[in-house]
PDB file of N, CA and C in Angstrom:
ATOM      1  N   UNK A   1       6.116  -2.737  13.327  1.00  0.00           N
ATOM      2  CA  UNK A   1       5.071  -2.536  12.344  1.00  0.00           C
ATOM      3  C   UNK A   1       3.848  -1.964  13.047  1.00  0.00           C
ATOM      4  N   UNK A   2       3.050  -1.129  12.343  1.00  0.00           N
ATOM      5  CA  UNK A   2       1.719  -0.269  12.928  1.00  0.00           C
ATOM      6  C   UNK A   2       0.941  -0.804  12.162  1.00  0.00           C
ATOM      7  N   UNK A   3      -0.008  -1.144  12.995  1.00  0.00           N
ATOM      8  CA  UNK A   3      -1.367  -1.752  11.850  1.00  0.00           C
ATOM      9  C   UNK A   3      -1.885  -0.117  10.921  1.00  0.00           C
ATOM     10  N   UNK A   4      -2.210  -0.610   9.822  1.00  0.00           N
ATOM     11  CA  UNK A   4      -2.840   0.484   9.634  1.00  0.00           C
ATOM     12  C   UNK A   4      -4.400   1.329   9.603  1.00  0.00           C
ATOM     13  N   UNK A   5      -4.696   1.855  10.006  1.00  0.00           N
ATOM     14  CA  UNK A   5      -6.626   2.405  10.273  1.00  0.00           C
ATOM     15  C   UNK A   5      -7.456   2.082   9.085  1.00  0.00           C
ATOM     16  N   UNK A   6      -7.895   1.093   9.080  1.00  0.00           N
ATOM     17  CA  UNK A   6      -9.096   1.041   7.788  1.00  0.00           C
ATOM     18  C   UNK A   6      -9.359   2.184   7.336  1.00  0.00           C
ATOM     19  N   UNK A   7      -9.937   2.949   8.464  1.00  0.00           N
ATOM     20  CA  UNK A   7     -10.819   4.429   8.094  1.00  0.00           C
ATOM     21  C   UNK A   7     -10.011   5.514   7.708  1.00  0.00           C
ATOM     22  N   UNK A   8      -8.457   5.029   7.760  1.00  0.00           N
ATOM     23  CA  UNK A   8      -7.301   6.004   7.334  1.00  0.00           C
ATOM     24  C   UNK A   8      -7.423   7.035   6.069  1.00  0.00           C
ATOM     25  N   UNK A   9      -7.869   7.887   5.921  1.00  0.00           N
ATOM     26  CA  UNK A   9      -8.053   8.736   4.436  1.00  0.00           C
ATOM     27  C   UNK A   9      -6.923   8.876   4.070  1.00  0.00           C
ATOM     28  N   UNK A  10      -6.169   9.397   4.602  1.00  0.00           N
ATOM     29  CA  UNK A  10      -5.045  10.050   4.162  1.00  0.00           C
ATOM     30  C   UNK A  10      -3.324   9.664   5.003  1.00  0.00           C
ATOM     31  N   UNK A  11      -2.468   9.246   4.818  1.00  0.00           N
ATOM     32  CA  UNK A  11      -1.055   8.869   5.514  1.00  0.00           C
ATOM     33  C   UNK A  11      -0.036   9.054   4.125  1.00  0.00           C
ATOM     34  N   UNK A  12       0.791   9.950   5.233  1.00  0.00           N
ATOM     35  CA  UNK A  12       1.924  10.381   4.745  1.00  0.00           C
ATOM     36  C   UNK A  12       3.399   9.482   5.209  1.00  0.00           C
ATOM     37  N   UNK A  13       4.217   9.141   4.307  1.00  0.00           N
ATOM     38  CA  UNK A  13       5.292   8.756   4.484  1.00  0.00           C
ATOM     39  C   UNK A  13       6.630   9.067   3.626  1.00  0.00           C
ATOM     40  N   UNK A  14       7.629   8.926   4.411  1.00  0.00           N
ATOM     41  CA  UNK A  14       9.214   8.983   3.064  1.00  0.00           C
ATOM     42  C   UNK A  14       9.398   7.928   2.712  1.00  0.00           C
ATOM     43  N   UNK A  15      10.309   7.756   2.049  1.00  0.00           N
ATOM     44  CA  UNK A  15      11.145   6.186   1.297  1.00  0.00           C
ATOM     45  C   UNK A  15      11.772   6.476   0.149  1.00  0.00           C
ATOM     46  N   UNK A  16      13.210   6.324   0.501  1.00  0.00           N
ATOM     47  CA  UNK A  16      14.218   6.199  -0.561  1.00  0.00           C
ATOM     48  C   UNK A  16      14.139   8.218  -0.997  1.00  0.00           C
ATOM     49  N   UNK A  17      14.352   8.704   0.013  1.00  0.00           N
ATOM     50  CA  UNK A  17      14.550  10.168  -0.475  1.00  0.00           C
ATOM     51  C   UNK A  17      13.351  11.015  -0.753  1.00  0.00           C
ATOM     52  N   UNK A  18      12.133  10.149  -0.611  1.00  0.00           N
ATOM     53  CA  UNK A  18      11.363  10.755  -1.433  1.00  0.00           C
ATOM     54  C   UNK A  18       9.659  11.151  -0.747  1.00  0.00           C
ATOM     55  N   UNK A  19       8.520  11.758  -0.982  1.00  0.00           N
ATOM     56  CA  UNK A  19       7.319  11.917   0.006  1.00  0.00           C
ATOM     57  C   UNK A  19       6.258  11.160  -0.967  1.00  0.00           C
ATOM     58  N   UNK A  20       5.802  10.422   0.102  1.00  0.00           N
ATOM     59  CA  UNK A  20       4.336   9.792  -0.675  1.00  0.00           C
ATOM     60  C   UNK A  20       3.552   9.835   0.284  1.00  0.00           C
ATOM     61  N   UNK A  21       2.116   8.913  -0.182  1.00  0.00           N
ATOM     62  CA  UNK A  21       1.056   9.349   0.610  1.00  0.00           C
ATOM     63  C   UNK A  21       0.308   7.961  -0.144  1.00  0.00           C
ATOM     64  N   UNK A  22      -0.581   7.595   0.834  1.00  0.00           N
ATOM     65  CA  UNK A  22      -1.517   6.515   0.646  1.00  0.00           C
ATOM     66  C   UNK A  22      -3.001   7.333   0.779  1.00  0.00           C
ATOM     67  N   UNK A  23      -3.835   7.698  -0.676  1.00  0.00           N
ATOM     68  CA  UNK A  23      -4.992   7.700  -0.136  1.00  0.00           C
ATOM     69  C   UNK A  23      -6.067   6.994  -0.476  1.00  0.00           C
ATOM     70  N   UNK A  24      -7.540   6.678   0.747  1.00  0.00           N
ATOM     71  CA  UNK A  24      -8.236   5.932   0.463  1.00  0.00           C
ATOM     72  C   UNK A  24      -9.542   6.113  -0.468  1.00  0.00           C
ATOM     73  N   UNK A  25      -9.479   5.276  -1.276  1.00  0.00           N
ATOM     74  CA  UNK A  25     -10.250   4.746  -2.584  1.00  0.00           C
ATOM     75  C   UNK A  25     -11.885   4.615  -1.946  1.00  0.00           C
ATOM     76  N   UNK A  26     -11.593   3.609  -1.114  1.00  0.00           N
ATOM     77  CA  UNK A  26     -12.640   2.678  -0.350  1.00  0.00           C
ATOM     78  C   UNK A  26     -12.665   1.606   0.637  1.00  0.00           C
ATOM     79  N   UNK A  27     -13.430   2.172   1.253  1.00  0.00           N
ATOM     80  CA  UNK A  27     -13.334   0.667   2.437  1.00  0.00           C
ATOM     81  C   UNK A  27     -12.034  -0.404   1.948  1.00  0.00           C
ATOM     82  N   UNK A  28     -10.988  -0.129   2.736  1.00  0.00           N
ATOM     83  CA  UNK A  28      -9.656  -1.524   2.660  1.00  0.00           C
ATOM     84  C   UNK A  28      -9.102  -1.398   1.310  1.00  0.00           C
ATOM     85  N   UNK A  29      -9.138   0.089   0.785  1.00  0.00           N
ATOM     86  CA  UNK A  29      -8.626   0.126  -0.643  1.00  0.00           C
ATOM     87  C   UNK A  29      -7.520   1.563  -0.522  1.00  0.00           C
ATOM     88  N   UNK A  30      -6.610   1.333  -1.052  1.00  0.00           N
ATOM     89  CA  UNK A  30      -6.163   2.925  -0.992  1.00  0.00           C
ATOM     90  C   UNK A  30      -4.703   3.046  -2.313  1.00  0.00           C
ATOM     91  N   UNK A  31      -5.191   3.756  -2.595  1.00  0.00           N
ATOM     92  CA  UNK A  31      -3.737   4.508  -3.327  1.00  0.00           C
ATOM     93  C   UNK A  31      -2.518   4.664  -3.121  1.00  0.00           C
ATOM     94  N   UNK A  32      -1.325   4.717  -4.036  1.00  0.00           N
ATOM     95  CA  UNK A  32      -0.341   5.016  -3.246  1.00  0.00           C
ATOM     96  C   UNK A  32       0.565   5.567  -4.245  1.00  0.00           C
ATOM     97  N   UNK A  33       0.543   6.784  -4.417  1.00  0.00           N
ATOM     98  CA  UNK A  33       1.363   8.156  -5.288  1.00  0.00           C
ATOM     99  C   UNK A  33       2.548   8.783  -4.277  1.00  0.00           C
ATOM    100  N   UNK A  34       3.000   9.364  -5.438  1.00  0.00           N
ATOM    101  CA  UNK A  34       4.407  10.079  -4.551  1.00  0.00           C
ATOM    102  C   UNK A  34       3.411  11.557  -4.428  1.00  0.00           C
ATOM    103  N   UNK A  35       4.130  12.432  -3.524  1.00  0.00           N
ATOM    104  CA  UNK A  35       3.147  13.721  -3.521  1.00  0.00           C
ATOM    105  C   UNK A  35       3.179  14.985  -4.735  1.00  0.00           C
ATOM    106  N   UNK A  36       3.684  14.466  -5.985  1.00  0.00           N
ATOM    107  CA  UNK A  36       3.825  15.119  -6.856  1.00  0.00           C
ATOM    108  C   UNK A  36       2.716  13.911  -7.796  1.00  0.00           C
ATOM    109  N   UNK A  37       1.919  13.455  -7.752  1.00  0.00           N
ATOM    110  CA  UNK A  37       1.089  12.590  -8.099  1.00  0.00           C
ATOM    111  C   UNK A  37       1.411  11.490  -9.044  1.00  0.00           C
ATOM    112  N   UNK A  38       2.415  10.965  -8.996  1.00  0.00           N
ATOM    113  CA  UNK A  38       2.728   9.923  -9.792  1.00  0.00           C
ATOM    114  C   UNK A  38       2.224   8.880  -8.985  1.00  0.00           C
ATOM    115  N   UNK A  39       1.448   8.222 -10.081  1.00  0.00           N
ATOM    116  CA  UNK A  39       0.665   6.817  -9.449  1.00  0.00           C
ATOM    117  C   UNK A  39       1.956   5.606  -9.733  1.00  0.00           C
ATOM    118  N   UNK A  40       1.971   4.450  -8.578  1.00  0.00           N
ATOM    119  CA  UNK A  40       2.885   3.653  -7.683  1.00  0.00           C
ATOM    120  C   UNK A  40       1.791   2.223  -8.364  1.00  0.00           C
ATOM    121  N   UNK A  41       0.792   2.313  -7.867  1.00  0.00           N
ATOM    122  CA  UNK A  41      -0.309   1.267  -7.527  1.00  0.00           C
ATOM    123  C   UNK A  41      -1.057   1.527  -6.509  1.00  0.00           C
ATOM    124  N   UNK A  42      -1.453   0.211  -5.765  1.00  0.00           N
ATOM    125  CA  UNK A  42      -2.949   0.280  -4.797  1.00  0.00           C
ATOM    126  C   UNK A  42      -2.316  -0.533  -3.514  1.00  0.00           C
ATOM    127  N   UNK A  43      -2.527  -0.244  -2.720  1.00  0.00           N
ATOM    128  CA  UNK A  43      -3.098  -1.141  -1.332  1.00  0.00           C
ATOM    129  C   UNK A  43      -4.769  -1.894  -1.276  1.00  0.00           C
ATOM    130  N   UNK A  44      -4.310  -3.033  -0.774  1.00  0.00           N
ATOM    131  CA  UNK A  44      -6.170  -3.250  -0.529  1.00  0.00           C
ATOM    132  C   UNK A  44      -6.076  -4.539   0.586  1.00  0.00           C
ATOM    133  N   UNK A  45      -6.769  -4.711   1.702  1.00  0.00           N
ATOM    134  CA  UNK A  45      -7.114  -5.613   2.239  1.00  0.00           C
ATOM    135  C   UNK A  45      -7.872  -6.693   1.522  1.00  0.00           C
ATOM    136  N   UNK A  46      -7.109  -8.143   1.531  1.00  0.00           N
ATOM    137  CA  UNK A  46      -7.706  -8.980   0.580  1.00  0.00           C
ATOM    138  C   UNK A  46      -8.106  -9.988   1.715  1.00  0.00           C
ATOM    139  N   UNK A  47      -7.756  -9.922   3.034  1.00  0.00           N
ATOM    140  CA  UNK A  47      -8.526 -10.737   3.889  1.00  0.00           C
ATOM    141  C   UNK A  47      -8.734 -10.019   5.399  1.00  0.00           C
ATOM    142  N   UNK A  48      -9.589  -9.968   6.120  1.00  0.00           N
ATOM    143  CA  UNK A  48      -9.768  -8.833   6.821  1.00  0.00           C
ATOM    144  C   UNK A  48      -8.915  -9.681   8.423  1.00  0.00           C
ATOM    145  N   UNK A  49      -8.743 -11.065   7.780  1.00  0.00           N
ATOM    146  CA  UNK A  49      -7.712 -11.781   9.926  1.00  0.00           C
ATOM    147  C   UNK A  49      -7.018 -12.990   8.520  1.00  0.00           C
ATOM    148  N   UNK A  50      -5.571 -12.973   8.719  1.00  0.00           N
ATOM    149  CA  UNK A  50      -4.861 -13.852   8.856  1.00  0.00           C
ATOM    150  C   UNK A  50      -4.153 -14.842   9.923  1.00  0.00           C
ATOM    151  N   UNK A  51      -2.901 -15.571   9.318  1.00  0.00           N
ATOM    152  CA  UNK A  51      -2.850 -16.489  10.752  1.00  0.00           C
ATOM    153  C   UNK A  51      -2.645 -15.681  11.853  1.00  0.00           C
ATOM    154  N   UNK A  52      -2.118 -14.441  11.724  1.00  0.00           N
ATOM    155  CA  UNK A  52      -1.488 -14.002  12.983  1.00  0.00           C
ATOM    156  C   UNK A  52      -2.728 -13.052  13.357  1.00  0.00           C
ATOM    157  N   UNK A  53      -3.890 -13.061  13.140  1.00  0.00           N
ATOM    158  CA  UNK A  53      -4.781 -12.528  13.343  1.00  0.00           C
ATOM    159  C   UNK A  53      -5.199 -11.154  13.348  1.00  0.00           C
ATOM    160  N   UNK A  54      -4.174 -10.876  11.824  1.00  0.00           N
ATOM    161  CA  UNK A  54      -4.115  -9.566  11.672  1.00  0.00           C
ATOM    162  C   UNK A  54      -4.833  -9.245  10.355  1.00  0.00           C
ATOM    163  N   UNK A  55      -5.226  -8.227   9.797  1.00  0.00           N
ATOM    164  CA  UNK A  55      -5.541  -8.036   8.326  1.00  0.00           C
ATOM    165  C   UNK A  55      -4.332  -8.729   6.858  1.00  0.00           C
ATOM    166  N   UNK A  56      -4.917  -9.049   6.297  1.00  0.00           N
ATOM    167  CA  UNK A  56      -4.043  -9.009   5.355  1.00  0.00           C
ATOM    168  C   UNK A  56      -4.174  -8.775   4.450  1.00  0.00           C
ATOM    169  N   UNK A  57      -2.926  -8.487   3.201  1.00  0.00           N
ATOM    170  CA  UNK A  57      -2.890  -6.672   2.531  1.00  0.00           C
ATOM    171  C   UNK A  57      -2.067  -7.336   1.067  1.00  0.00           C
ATOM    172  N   UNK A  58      -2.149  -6.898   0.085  1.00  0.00           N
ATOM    173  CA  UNK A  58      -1.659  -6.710  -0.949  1.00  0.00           C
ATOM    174  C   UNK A  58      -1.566  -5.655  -1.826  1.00  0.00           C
ATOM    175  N   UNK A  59      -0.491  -6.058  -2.370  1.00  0.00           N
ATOM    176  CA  UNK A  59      -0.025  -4.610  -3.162  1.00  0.00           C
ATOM    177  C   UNK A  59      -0.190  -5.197  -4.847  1.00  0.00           C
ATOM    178  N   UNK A  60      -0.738  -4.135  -5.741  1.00  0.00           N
ATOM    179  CA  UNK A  60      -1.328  -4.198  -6.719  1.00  0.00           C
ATOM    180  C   UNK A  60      -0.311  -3.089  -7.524  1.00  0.00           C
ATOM    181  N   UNK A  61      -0.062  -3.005  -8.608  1.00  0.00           N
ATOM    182  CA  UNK A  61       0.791  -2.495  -9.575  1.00  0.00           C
ATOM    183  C   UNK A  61      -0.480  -2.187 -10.476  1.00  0.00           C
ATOM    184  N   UNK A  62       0.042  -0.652 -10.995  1.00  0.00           N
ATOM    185  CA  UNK A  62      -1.171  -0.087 -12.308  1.00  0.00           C
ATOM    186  C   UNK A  62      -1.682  -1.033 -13.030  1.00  0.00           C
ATOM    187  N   UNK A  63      -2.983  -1.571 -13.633  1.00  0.00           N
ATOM    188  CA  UNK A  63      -3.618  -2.411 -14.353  1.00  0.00           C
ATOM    189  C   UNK A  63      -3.065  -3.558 -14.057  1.00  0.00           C
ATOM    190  N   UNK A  64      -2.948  -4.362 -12.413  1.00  0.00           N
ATOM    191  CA  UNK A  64      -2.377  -5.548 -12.448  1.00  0.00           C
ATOM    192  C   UNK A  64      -3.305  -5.786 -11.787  1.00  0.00           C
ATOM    193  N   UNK A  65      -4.086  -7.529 -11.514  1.00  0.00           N
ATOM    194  CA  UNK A  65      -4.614  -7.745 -10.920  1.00  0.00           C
ATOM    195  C   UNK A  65      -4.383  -9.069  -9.985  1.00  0.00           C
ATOM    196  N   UNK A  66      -3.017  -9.289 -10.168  1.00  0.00           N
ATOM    197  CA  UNK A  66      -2.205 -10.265  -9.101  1.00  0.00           C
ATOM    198  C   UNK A  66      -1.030  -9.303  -8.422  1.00  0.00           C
ATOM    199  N   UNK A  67      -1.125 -10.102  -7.191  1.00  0.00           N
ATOM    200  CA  UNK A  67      -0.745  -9.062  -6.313  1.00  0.00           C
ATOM    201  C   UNK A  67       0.787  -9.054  -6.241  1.00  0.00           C
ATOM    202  N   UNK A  68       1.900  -8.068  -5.900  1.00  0.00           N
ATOM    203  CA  UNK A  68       3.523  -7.296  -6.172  1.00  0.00           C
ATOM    204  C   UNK A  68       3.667  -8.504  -5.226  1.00  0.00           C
ATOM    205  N   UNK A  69       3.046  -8.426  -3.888  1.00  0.00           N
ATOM    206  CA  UNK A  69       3.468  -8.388  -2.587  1.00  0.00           C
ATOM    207  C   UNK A  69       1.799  -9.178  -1.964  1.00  0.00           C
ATOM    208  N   UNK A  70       2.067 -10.049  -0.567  1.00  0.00           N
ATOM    209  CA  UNK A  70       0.966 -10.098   0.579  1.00  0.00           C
ATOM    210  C   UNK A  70       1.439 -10.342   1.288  1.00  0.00           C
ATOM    211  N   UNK A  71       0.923  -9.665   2.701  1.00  0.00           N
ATOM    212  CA  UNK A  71       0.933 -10.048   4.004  1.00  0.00           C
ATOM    213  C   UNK A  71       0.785  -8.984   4.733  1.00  0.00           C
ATOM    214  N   UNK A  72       0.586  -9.275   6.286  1.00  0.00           N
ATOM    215  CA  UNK A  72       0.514  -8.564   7.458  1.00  0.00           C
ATOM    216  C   UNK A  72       1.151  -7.175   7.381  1.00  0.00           C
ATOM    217  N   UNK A  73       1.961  -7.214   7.171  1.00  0.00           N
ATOM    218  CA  UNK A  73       3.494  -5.556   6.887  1.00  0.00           C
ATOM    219  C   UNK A  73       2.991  -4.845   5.839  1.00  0.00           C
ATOM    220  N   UNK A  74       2.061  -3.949   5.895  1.00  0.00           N
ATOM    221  CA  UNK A  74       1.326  -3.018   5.087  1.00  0.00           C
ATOM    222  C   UNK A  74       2.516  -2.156   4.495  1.00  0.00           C
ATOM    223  N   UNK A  75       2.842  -1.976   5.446  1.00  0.00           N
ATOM    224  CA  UNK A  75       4.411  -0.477   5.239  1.00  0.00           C
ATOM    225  C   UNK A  75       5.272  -1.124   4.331  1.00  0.00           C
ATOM    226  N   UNK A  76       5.890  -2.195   4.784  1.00  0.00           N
ATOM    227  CA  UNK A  76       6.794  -2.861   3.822  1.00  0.00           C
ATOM    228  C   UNK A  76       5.818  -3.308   2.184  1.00  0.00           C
ATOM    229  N   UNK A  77       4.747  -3.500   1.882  1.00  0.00           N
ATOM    230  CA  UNK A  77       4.297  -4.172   1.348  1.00  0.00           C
ATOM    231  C   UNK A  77       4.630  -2.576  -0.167  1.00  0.00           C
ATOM    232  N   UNK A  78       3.466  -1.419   0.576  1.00  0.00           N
ATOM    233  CA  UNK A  78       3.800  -0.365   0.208  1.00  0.00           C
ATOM    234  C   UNK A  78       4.946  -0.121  -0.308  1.00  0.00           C
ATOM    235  N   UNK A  79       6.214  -0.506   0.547  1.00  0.00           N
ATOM    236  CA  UNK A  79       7.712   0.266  -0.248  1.00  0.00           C
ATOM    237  C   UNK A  79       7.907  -0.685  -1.205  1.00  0.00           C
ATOM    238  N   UNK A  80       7.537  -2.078  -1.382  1.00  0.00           N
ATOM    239  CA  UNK A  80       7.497  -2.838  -2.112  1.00  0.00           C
ATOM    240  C   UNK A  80       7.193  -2.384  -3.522  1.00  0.00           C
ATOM    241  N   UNK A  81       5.993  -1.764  -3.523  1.00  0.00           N
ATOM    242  CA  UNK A  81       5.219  -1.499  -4.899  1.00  0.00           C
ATOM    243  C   UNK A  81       5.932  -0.157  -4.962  1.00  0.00           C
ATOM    244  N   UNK A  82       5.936   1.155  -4.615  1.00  0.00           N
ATOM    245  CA  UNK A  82       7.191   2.235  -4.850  1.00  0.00           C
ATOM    246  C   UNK A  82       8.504   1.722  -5.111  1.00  0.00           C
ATOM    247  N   UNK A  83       9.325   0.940  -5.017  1.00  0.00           N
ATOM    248  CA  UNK A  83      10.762   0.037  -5.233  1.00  0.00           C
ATOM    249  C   UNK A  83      10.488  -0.062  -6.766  1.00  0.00           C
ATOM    250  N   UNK A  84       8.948  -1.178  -6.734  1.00  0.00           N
ATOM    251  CA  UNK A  84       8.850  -1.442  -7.898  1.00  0.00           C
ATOM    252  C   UNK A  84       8.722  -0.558  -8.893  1.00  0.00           C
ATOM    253  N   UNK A  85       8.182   0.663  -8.784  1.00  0.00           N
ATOM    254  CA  UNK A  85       8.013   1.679  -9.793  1.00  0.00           C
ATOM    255  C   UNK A  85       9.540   2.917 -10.093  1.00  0.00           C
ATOM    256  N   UNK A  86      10.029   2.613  -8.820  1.00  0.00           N
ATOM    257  CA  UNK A  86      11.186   3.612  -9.192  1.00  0.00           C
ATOM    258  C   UNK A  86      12.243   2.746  -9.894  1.00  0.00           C
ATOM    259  N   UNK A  87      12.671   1.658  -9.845  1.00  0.00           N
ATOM    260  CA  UNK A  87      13.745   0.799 -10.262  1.00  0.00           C
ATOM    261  C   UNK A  87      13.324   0.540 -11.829  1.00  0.00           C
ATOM    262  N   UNK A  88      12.246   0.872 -12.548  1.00  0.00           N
ATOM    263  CA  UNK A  88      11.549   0.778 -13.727  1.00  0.00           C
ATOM    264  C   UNK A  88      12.547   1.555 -14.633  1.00  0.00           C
TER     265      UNK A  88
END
């Protein structure tokens, strides 16, 4: 796992065949569309040190405000909320 850059604007990734991209909203907030712009949901840092003394991260679904997914594994958390939107 790679932590990911707060200050990250822009990250590109595949999953399940396909290209997306996380971009940032705001400070510990970011987007997460496929690159043909279909919105997935959000990333957001909801605590900046957990136990393992890392950030920790949740994944948010369109107009949801309890979280898909939390923890440390940003990446996984991410394919989490894309899983969730393609299996729809």
């Amino acid at each position: 796992m790679t932590l990911i850059d707060a200050h990250s604007d822009r990250i590109l990734f595949e999953h399940r065949g396909g290209q997306y991209e996380l971009n940032r909203l705001a400070e510990g907030q970011w987007s997460i569309r496929s690159l043909d712009g279909r919105a997935f949901g959000t990333l957001q840092v909801i605590s900046p040190e957990g136990e393992e003394h890392l950030p920790v991260y949740g994944g948010f679904l369109p107009g949801e405000t309890d979280t898909l997914s939390e923890g440390s594994d940003w990446d996984g958390i991410v394919r989490d909320v894309i899983n969730n939107g393609l299996d729809r």
